[in-house]
C-alpha atoms as a PDB file:
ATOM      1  CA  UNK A   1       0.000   0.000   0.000  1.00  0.00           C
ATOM      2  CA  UNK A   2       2.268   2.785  -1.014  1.00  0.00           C
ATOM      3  CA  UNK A   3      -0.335   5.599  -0.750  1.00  0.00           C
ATOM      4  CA  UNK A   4      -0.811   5.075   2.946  1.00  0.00           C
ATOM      5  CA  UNK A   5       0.687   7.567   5.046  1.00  0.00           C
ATOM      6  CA  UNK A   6       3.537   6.774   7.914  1.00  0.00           C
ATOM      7  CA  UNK A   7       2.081   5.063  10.573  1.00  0.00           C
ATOM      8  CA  UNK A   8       2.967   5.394  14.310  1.00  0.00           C
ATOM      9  CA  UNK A   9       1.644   4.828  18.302  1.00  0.00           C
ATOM     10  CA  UNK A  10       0.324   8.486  17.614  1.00  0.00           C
ATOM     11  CA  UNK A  11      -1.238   7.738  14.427  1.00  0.00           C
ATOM     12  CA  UNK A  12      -2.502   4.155  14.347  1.00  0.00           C
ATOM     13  CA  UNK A  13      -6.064   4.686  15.562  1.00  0.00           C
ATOM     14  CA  UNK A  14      -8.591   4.604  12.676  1.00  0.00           C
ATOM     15  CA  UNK A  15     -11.755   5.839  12.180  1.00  0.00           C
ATOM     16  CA  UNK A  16     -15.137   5.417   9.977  1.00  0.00           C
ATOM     17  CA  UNK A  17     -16.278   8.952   9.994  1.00  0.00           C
ATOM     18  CA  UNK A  18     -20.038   7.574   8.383  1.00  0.00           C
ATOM     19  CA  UNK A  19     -20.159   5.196  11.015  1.00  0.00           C
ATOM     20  CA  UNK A  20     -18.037   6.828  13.942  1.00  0.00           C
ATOM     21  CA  UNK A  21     -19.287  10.366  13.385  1.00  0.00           C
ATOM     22  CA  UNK A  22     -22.351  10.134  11.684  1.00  0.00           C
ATOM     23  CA  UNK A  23     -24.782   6.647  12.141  1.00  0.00           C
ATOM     24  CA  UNK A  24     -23.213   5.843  15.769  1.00  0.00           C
ATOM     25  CA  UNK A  25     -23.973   9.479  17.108  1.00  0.00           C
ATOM     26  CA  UNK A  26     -27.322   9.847  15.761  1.00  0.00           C
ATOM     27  CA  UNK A  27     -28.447   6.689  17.498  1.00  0.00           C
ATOM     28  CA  UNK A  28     -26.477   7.569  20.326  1.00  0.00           C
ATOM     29  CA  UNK A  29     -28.643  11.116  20.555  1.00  0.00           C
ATOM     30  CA  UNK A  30     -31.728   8.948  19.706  1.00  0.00           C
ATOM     31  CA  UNK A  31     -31.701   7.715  23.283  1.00  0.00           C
ATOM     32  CA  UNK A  32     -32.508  10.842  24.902  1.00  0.00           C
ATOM     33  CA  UNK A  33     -34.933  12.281  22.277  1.00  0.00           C
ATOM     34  CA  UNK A  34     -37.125   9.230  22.516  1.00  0.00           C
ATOM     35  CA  UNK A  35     -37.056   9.100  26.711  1.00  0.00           C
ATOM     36  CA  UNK A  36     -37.680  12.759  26.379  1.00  0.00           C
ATOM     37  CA  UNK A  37     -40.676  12.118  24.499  1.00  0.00           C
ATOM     38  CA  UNK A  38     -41.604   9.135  26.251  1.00  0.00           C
ATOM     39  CA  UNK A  39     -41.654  11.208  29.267  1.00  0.00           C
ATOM     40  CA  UNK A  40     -43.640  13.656  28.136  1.00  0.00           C
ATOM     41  CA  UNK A  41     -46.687  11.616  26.167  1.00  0.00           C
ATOM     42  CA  UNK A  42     -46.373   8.070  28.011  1.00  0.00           C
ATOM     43  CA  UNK A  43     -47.654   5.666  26.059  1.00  0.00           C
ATOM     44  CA  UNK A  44     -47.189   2.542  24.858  1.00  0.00           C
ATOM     45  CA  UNK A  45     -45.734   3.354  21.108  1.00  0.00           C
ATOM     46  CA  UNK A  46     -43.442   6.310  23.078  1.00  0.00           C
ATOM     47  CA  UNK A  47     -42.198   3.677  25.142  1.00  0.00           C
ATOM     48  CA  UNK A  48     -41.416   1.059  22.548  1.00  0.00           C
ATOM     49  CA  UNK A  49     -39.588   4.344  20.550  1.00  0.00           C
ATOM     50  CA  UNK A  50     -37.190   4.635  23.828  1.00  0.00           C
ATOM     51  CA  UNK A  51     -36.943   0.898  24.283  1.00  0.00           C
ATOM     52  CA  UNK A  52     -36.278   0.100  20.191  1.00  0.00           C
ATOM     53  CA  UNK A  53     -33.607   3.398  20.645  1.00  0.00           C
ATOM     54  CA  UNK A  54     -31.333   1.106  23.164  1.00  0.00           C
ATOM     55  CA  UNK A  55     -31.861  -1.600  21.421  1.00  0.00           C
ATOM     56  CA  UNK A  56     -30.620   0.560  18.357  1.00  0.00           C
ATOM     57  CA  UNK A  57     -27.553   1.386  21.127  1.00  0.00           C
ATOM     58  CA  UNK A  58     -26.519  -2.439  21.536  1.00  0.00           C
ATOM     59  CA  UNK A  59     -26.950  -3.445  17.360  1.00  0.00           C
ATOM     60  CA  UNK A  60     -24.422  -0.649  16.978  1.00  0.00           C
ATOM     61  CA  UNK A  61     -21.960  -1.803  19.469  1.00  0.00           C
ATOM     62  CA  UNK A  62     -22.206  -4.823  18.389  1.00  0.00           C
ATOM     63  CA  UNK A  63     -21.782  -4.492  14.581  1.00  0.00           C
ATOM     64  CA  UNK A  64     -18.322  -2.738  15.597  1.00  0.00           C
ATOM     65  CA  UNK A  65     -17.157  -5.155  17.930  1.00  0.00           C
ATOM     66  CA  UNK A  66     -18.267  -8.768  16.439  1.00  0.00           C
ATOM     67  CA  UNK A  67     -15.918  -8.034  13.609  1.00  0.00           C
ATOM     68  CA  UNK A  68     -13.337  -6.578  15.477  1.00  0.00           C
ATOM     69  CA  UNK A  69     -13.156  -9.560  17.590  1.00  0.00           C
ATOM     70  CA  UNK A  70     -12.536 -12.111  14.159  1.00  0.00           C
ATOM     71  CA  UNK A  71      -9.585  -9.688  12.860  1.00  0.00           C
ATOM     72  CA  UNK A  72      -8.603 -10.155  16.817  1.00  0.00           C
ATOM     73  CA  UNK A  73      -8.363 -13.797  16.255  1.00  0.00           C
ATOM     74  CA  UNK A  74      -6.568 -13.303  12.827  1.00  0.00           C
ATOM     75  CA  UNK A  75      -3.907 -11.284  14.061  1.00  0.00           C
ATOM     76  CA  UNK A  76      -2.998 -13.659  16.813  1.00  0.00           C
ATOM     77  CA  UNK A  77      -2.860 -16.712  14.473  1.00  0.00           C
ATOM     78  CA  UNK A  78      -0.351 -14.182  12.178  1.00  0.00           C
ATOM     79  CA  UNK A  79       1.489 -13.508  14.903  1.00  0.00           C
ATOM     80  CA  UNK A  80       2.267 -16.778  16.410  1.00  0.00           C
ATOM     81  CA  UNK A  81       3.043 -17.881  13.098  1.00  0.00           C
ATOM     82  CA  UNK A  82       5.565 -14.873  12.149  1.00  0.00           C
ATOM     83  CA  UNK A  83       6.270 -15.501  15.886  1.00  0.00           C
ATOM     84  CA  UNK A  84       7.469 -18.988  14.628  1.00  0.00           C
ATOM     85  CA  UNK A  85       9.394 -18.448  11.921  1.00  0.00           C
ATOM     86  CA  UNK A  86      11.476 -15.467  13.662  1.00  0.00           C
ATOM     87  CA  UNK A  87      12.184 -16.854  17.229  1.00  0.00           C
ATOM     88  CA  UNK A  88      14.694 -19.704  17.331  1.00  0.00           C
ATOM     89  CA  UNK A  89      13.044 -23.107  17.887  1.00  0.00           C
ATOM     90  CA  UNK A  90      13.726 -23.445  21.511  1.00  0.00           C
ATOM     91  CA  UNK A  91      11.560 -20.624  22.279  1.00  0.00           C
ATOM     92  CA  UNK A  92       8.473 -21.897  20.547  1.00  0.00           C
ATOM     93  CA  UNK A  93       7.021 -23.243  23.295  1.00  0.00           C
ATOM     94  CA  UNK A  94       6.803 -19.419  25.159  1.00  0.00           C
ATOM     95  CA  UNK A  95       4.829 -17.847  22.156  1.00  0.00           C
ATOM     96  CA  UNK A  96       1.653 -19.557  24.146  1.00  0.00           C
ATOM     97  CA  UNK A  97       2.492 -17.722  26.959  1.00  0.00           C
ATOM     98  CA  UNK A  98       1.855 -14.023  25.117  1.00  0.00           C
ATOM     99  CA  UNK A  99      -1.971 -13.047  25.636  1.00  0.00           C
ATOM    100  CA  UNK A 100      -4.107 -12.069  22.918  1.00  0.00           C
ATOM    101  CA  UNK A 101      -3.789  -8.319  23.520  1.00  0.00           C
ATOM    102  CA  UNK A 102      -0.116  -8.590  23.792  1.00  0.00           C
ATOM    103  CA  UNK A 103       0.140 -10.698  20.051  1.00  0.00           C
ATOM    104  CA  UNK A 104      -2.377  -7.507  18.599  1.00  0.00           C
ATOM    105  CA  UNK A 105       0.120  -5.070  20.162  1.00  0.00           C
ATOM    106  CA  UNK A 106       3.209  -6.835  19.203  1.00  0.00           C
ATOM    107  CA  UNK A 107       1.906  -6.642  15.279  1.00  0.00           C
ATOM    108  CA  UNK A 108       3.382  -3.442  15.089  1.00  0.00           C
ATOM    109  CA  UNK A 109       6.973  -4.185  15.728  1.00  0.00           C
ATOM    110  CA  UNK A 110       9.696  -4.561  12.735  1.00  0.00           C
ATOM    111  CA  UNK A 111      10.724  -7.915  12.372  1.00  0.00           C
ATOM    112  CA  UNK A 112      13.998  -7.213  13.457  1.00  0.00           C
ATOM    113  CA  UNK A 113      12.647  -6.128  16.882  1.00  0.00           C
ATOM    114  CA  UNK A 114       9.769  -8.561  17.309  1.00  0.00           C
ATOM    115  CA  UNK A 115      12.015 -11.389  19.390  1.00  0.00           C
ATOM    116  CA  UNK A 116      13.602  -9.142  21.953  1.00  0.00           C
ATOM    117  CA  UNK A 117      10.339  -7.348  22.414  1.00  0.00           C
ATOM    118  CA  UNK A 118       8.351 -10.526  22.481  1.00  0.00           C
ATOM    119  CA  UNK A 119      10.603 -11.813  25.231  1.00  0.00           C
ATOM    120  CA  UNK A 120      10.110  -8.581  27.160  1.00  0.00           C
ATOM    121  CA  UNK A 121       6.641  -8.364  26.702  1.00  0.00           C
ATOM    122  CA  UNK A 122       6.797 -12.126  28.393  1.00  0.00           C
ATOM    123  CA  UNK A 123       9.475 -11.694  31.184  1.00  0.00           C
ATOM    124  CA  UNK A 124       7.607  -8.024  32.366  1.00  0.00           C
ATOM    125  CA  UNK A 125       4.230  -8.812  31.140  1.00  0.00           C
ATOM    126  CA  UNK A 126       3.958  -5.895  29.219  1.00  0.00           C
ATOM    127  CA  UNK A 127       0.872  -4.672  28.797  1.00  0.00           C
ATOM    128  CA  UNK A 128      -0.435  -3.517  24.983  1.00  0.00           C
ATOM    129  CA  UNK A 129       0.248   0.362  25.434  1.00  0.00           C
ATOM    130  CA  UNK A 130       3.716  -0.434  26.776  1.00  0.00           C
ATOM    131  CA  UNK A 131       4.412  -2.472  23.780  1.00  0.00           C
ATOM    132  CA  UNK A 132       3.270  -0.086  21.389  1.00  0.00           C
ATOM    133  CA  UNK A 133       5.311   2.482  23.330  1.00  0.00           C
ATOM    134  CA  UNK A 134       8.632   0.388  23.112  1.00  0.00           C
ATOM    135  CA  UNK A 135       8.470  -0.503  19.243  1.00  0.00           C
ATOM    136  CA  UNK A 136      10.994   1.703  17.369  1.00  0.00           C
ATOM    137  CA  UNK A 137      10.494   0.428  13.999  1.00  0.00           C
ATOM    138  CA  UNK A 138       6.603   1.154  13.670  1.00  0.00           C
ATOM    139  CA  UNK A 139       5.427  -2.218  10.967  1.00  0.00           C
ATOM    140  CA  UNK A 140       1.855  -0.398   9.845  1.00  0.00           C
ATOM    141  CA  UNK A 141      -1.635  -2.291   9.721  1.00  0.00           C
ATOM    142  CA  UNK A 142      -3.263  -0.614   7.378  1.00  0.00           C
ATOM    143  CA  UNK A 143      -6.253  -3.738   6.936  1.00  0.00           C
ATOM    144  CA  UNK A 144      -7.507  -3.178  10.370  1.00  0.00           C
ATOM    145  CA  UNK A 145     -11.112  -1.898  10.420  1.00  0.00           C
END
């Protein structure tokens, strides 16, 4: 992807601006509008419009987090197995003992750095913002949603 800018810590956070800025803050702002209302007419089609509005609240969280939670899973198994073929085989058997949020974090590192901060992030238990923090050599993800 040559037309991507630099990545770093301080730039790796991505937005939707339809979905961050626009759909997710309109139902968010839905919420109150329809208790508002519901408050001041009570009935039972104001109540449903107040009740539907949080259930609007969870649909959205969800939609952002279900797939989220796959590319989770597809970065670790890219990890352990870049994990694999940098690491020397006697210290295959400690790739296990990085979490998940440590493997997401770690995707960032060059692969020149990735074995000395994979053992650090293992013998301190580094959590993911201390990671990110230590990588020198920023290695972009451009694919995340």
């Amino acid at each position: 992807m040559p037309d991507q800018p630099q990545q770093s810590l301080a730039t790796h956070v991505r937005y939707d601006p339809p979905y961050h800025f626009f759909a997710f803050m309109v139902v968010i702002l839905n919420f109150p509008v329809t208790i508002w209302f519901a408050w001041q007419n009570p009935s039972f089609q104001t109540i449903w419009g107040a009740l539907f509005a949080l259930a609007l609240i969870v649909a959205c969280l969800r939609i952002r987090t279900y797939p989220l939670r796959v590319q989770d899973r597809v970065i670790r198994l890219e990890e352990r197995l870049r994990l694999m073929r940098l690491l020397p085989e006697s210290e295959h058997a400690r790739i296990g003992q990085l979490t998940e949020a440590q493997l997401i974090a770690l995707r960032f590192a060059s692969d020149e750095e990735l074995p000395d901060l994979a053992r650090k992030a293992i013998e301190q238990n580094l959590d993911k913002a201390e990671i990110k923090k230590q990588i020198r050599n920023w290695r972009p993800d451009f694919w995340r949603i």
